[in-house]
PDB file of N, CA and C in Angstrom:
ATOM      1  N   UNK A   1     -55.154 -10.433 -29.532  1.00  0.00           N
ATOM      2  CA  UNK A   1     -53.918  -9.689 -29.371  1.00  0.00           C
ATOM      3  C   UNK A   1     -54.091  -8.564 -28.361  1.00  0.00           C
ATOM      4  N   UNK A   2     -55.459  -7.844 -28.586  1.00  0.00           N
ATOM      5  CA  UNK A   2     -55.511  -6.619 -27.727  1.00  0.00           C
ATOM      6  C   UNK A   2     -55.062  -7.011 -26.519  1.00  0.00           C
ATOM      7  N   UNK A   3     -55.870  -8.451 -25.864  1.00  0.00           N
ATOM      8  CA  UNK A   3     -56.054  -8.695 -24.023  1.00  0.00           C
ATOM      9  C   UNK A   3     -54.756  -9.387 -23.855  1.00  0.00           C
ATOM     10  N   UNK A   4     -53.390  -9.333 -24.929  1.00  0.00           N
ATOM     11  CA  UNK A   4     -52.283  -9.636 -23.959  1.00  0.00           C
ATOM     12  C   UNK A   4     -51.658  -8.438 -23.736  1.00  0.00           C
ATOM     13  N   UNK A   5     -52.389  -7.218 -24.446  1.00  0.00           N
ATOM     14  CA  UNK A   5     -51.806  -6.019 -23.990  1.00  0.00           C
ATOM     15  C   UNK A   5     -52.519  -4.880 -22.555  1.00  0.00           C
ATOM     16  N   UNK A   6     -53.553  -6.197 -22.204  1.00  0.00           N
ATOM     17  CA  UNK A   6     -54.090  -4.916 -21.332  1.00  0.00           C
ATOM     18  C   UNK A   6     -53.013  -4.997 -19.733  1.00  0.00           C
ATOM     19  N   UNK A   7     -52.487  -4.029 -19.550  1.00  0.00           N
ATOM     20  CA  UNK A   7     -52.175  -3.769 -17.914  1.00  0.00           C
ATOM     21  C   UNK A   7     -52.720  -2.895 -17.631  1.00  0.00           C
ATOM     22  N   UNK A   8     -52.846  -3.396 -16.448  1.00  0.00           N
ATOM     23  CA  UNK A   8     -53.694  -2.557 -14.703  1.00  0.00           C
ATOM     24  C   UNK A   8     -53.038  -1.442 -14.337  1.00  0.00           C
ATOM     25  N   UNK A   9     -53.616  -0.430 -14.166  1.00  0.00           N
ATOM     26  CA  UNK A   9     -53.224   0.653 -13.915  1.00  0.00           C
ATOM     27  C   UNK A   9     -52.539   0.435 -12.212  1.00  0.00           C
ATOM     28  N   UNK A  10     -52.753  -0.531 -11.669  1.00  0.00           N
ATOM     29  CA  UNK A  10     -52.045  -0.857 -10.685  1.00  0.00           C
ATOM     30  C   UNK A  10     -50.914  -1.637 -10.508  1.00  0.00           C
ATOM     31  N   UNK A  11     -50.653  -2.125 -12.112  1.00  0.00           N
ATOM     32  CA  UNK A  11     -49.293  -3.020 -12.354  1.00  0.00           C
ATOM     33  C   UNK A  11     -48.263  -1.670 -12.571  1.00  0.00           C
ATOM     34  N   UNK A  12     -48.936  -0.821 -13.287  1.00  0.00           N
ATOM     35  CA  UNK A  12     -48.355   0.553 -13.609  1.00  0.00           C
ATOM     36  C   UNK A  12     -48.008   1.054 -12.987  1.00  0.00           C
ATOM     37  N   UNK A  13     -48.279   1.513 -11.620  1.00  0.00           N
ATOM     38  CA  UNK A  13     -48.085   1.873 -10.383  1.00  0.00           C
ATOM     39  C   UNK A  13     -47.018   1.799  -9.840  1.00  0.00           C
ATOM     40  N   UNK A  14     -47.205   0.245  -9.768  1.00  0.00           N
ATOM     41  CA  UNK A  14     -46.444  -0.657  -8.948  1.00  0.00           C
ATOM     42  C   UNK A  14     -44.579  -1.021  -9.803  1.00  0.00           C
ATOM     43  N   UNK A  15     -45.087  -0.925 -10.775  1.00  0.00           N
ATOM     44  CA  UNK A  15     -43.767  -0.744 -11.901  1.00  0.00           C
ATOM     45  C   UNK A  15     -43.180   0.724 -11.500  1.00  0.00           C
ATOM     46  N   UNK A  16     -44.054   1.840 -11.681  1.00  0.00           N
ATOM     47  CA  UNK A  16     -43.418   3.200 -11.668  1.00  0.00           C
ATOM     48  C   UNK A  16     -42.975   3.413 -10.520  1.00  0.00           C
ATOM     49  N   UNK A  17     -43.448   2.649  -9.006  1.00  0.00           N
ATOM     50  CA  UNK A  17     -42.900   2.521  -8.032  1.00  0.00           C
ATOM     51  C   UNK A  17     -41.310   1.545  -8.182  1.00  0.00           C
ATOM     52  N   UNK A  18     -41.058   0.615  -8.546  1.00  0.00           N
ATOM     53  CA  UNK A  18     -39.997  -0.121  -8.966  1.00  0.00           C
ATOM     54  C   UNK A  18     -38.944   0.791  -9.324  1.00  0.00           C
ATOM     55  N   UNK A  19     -38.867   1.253 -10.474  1.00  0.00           N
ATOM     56  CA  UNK A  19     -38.040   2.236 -11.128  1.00  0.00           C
ATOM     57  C   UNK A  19     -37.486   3.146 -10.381  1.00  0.00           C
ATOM     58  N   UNK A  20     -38.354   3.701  -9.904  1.00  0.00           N
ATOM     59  CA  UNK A  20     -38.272   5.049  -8.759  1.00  0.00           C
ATOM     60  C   UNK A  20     -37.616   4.036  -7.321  1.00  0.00           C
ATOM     61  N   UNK A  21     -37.955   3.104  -6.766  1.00  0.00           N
ATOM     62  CA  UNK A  21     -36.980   2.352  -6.087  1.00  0.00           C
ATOM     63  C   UNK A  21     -35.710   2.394  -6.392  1.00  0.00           C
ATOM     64  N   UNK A  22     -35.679   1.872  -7.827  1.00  0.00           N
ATOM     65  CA  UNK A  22     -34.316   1.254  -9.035  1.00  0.00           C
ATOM     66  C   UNK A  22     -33.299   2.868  -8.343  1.00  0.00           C
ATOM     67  N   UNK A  23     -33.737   3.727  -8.713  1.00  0.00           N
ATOM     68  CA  UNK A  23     -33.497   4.737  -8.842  1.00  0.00           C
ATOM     69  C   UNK A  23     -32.919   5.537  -7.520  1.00  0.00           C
ATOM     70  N   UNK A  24     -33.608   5.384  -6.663  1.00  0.00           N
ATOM     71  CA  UNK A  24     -33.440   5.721  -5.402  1.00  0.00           C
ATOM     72  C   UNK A  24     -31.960   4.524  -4.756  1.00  0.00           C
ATOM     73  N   UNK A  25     -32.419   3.368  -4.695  1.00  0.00           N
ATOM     74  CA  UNK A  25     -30.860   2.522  -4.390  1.00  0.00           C
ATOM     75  C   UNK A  25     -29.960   2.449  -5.035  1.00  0.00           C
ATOM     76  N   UNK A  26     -29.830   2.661  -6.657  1.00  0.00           N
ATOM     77  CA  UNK A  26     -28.737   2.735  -7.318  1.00  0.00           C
ATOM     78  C   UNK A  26     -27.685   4.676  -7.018  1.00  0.00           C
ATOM     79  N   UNK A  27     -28.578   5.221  -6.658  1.00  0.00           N
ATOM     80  CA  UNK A  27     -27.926   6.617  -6.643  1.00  0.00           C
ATOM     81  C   UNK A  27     -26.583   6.444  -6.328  1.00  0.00           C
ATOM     82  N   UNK A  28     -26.562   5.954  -4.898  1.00  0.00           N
ATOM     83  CA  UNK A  28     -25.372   6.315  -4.163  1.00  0.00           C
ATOM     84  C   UNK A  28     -24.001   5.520  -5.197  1.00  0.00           C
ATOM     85  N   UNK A  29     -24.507   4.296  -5.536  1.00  0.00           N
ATOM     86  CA  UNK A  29     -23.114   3.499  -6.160  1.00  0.00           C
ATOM     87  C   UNK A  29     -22.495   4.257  -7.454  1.00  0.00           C
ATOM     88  N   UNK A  30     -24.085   4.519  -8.141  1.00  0.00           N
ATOM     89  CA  UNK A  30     -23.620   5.639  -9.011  1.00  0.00           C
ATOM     90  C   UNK A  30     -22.901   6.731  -8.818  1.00  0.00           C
ATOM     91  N   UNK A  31     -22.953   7.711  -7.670  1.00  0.00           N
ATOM     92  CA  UNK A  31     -22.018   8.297  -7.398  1.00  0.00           C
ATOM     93  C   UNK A  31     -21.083   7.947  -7.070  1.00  0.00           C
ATOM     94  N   UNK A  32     -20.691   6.647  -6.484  1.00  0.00           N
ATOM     95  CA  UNK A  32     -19.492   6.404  -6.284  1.00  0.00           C
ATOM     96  C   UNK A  32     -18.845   6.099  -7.327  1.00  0.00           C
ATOM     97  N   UNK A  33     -19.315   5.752  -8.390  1.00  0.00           N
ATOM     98  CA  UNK A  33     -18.853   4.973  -9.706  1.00  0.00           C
ATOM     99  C   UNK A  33     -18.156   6.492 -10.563  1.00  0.00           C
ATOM    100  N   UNK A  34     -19.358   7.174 -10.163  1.00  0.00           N
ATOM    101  CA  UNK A  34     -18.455   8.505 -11.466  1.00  0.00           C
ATOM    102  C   UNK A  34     -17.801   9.340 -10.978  1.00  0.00           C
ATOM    103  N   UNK A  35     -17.357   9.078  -9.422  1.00  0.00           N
ATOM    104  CA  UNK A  35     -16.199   9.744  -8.680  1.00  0.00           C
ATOM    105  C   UNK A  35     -14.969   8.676  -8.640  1.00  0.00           C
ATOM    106  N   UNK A  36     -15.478   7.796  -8.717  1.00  0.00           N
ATOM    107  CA  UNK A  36     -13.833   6.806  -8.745  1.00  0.00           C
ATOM    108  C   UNK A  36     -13.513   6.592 -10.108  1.00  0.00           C
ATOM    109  N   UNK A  37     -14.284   7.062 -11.332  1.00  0.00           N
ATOM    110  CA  UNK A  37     -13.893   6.980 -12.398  1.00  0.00           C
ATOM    111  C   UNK A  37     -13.183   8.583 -12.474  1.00  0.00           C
ATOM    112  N   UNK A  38     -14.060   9.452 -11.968  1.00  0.00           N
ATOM    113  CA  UNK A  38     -12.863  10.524 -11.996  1.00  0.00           C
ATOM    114  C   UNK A  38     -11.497  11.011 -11.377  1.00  0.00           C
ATOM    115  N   UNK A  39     -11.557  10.216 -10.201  1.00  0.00           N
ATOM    116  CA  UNK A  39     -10.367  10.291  -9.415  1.00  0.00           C
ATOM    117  C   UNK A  39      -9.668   9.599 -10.184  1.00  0.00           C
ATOM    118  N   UNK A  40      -9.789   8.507 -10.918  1.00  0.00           N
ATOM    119  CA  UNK A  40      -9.031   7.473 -11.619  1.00  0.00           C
ATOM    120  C   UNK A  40      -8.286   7.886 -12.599  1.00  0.00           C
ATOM    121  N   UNK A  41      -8.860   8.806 -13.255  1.00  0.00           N
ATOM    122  CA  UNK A  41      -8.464   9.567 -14.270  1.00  0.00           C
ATOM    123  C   UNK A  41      -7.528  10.686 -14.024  1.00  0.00           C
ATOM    124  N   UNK A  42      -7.683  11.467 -12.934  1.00  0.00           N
ATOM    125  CA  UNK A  42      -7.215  12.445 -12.507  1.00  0.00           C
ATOM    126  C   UNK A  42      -5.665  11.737 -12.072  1.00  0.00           C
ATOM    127  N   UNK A  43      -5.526  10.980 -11.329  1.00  0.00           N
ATOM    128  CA  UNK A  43      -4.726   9.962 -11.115  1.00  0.00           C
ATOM    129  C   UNK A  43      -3.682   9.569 -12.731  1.00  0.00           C
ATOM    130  N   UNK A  44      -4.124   9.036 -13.365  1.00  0.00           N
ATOM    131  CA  UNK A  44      -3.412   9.136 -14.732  1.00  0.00           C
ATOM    132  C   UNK A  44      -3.161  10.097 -15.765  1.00  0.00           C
ATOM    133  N   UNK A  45      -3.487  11.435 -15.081  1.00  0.00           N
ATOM    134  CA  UNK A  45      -3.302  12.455 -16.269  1.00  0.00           C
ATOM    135  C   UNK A  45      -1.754  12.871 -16.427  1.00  0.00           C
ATOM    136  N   UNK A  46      -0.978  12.451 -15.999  1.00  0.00           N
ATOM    137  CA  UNK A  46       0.670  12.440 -16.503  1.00  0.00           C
ATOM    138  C   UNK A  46       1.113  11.469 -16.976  1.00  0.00           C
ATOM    139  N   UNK A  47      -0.164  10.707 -16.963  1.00  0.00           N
ATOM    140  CA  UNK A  47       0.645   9.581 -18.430  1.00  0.00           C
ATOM    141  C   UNK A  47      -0.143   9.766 -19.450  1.00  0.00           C
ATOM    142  N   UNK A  48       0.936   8.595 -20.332  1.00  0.00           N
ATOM    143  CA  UNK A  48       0.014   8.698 -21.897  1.00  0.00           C
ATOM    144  C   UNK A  48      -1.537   8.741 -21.659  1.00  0.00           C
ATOM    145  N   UNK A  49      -1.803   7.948 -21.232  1.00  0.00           N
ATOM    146  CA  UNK A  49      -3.132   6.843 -21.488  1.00  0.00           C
ATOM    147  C   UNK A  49      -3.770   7.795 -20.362  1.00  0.00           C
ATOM    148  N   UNK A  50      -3.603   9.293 -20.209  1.00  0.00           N
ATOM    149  CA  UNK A  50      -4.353  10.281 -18.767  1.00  0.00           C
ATOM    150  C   UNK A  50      -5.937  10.416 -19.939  1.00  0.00           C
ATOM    151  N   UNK A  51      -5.347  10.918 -20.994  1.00  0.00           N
ATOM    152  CA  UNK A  51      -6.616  11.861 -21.449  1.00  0.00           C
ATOM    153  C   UNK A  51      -7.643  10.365 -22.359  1.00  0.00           C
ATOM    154  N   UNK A  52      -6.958   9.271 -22.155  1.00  0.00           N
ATOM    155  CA  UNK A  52      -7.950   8.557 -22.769  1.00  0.00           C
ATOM    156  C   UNK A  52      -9.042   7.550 -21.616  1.00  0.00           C
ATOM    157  N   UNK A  53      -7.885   7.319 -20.285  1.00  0.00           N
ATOM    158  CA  UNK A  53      -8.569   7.656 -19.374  1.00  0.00           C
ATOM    159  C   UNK A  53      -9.824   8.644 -18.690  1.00  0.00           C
ATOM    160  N   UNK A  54      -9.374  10.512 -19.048  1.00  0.00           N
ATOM    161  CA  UNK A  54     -10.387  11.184 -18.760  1.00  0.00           C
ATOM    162  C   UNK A  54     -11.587  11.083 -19.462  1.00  0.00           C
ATOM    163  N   UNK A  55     -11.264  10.843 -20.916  1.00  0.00           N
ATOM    164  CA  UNK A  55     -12.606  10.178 -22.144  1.00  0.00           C
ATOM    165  C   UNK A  55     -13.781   9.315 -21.507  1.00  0.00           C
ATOM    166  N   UNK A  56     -12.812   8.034 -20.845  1.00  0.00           N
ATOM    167  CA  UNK A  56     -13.849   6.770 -20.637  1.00  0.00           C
ATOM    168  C   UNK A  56     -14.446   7.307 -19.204  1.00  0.00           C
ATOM    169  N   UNK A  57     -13.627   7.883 -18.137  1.00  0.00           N
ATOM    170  CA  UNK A  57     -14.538   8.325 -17.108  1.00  0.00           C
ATOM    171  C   UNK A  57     -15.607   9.165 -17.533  1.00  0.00           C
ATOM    172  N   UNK A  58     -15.311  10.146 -17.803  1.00  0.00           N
ATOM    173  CA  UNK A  58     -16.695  11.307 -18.699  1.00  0.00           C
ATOM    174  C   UNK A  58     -17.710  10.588 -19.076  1.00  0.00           C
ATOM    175  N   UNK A  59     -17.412   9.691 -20.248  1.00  0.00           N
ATOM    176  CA  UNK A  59     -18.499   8.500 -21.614  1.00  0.00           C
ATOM    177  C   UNK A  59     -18.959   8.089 -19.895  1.00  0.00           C
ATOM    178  N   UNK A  60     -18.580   7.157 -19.296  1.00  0.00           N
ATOM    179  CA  UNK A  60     -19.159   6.170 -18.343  1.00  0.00           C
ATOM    180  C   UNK A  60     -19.837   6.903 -17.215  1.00  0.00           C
ATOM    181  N   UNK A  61     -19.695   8.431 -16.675  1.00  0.00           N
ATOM    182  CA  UNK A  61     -20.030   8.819 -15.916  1.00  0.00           C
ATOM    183  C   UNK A  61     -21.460   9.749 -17.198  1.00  0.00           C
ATOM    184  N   UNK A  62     -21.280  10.052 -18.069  1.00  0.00           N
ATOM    185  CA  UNK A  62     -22.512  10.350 -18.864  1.00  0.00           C
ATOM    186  C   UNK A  62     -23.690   9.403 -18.659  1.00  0.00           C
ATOM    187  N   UNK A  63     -23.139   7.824 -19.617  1.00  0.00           N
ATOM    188  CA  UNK A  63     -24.105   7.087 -19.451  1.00  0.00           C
ATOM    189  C   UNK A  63     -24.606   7.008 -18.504  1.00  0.00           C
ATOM    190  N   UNK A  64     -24.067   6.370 -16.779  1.00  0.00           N
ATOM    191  CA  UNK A  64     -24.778   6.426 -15.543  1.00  0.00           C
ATOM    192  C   UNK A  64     -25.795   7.525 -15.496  1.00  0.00           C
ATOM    193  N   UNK A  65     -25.537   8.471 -15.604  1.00  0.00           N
ATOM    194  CA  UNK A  65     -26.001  10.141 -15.097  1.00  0.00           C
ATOM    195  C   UNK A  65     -27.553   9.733 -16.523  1.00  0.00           C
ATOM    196  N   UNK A  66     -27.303   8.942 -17.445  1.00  0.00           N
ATOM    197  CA  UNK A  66     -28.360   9.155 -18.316  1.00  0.00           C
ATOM    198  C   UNK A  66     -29.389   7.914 -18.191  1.00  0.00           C
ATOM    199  N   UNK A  67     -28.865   6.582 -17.633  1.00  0.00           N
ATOM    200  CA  UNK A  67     -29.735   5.449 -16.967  1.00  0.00           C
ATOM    201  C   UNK A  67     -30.299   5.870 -16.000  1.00  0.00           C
ATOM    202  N   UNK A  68     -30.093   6.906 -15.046  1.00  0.00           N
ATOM    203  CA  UNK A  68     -30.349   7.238 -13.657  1.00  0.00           C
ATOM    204  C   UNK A  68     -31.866   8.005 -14.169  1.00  0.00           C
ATOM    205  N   UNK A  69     -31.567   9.023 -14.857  1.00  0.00           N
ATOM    206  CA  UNK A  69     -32.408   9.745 -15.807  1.00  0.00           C
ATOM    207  C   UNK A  69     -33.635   8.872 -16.334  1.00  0.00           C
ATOM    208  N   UNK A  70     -33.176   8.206 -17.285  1.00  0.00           N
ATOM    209  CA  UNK A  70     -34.467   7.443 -18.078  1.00  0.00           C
ATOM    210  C   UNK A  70     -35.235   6.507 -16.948  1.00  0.00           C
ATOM    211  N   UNK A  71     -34.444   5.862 -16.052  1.00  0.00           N
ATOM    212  CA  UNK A  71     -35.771   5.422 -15.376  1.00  0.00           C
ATOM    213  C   UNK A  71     -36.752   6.052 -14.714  1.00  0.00           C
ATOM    214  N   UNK A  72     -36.072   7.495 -13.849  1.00  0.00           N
ATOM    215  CA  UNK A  72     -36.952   8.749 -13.132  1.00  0.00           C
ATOM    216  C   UNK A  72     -38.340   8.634 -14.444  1.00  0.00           C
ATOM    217  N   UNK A  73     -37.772   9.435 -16.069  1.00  0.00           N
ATOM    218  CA  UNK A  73     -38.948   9.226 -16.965  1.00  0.00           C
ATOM    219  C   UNK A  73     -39.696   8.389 -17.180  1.00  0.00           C
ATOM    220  N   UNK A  74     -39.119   7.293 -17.075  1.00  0.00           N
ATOM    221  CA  UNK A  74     -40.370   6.186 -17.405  1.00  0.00           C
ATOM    222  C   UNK A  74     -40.826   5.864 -16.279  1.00  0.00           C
ATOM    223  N   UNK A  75     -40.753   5.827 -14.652  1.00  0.00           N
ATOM    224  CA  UNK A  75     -41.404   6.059 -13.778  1.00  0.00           C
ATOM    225  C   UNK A  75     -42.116   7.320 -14.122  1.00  0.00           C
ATOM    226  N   UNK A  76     -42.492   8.088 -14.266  1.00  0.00           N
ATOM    227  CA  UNK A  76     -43.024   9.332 -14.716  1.00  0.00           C
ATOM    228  C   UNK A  76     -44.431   9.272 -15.234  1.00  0.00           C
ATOM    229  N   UNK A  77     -43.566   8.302 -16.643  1.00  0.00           N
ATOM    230  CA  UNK A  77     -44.343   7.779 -17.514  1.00  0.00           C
ATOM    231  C   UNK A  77     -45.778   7.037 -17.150  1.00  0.00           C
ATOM    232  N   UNK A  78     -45.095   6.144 -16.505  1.00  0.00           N
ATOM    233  CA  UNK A  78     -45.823   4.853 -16.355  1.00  0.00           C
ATOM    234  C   UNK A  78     -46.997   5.234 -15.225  1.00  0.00           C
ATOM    235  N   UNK A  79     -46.574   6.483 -14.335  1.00  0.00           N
ATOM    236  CA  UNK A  79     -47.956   6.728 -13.669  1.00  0.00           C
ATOM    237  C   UNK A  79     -48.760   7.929 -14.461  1.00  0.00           C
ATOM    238  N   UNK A  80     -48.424   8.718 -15.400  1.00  0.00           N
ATOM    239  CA  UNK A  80     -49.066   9.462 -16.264  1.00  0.00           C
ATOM    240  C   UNK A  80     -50.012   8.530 -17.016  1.00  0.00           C
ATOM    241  N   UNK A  81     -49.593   7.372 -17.520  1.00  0.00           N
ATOM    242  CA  UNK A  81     -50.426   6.304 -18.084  1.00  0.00           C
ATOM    243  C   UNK A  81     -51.528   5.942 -17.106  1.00  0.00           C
ATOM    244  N   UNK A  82     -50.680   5.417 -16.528  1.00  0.00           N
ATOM    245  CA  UNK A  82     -51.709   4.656 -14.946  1.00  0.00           C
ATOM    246  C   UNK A  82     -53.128   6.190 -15.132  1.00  0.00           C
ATOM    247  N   UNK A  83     -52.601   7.293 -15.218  1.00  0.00           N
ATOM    248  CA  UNK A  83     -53.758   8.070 -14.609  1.00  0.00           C
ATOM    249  C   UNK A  83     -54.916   8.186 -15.454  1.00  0.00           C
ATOM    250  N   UNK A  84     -54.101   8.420 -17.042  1.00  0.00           N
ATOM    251  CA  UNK A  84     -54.862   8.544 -18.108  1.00  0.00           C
ATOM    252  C   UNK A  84     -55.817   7.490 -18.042  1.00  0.00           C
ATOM    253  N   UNK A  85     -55.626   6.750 -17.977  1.00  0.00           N
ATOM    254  CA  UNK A  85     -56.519   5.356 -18.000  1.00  0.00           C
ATOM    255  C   UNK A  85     -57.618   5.389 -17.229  1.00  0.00           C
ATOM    256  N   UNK A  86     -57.127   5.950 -15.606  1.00  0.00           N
ATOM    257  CA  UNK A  86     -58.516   6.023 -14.744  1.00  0.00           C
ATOM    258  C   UNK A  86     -58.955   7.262 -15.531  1.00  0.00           C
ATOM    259  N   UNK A  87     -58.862   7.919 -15.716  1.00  0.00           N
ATOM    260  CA  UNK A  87     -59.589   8.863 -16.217  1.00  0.00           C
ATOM    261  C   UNK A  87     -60.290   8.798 -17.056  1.00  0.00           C
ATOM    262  N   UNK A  88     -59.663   7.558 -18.866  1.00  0.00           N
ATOM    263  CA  UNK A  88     -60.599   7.796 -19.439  1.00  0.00           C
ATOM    264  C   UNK A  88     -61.944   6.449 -19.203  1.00  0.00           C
ATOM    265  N   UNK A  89     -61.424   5.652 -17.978  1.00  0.00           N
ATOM    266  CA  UNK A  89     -62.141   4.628 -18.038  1.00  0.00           C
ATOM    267  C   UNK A  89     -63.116   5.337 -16.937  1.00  0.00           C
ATOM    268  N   UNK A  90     -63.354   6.483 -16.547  1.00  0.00           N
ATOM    269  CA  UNK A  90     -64.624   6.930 -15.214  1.00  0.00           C
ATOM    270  C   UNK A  90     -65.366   7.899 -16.535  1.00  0.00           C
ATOM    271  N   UNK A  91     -64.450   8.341 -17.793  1.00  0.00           N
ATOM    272  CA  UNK A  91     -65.358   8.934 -18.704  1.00  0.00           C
ATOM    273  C   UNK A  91     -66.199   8.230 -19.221  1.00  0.00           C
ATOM    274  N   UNK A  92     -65.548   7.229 -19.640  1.00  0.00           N
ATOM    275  CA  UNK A  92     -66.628   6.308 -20.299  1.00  0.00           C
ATOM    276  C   UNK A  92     -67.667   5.496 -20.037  1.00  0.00           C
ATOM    277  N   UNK A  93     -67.436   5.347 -18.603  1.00  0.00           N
ATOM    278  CA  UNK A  93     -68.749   4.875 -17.309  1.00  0.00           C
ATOM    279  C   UNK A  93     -69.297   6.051 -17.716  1.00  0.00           C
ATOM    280  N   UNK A  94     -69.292   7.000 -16.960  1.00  0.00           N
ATOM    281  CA  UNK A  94     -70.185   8.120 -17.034  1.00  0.00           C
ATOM    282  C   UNK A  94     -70.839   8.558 -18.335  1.00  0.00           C
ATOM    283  N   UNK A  95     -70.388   7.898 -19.489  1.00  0.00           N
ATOM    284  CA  UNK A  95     -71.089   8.327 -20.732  1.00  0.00           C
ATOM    285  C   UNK A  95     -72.354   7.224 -20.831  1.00  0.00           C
ATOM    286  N   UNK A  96     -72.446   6.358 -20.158  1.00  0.00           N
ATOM    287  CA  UNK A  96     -73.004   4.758 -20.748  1.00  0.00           C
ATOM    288  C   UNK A  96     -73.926   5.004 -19.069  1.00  0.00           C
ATOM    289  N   UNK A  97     -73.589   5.689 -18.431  1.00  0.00           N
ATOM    290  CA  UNK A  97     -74.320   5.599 -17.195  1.00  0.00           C
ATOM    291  C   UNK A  97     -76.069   6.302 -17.380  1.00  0.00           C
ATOM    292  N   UNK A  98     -77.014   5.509 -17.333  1.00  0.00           N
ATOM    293  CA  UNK A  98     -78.141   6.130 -17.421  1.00  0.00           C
ATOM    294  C   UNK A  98     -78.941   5.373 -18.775  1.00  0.00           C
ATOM    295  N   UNK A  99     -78.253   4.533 -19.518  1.00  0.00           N
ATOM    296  CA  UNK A  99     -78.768   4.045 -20.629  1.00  0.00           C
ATOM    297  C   UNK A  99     -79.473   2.968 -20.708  1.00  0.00           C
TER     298      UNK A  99
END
């Protein structure tokens, strides 16, 4: 079980690079997404259906603003891991080194 869990601190990398890609090309649509959801809204606020409109732009422009977020962290993540690893794997050479 352990060795289907081992990844390479260079798959890690290469993932936390991904994300941070993810992240970097999705920006712009995202902004476009939670400005045309707010114009959209702004647009219907003299009708009934304005303030349930302003609700779902807000909720939908939250979530975006919070996917955008969690991948930055788990890119974060995933090279904080990546590092820990070299680190504790040059400790543990160096403990066994000389024996």
């Amino acid at each position: 079980m352990a060795e289907d869990l081992n990844i390479s601190a260079g798959e890690l990398r290469a993932s936390a690079g991904a994300a941070e890609g993810l992240v970097t090309d999705l920006q712009p649509s995202l902004r476009k997404a939670i400005s045309d959801l707010t114009d959209a809204s702004a647009s219907f606020q003299s009708w009934t259906a304005g303030r349930r409109m302003e609700e779902t732009s807000d909720g939908w422009g939250s979530a975006l603003e919070t996917l955008r977020d969690r991948l930055s962290e788990h890119a974060q993540g995933m090279r904080l891991l990546a590092n820990g690893r070299d680190i504790m794997e040059t400790d543990v050479r160096g403990s066994f080194t000389g024996w």
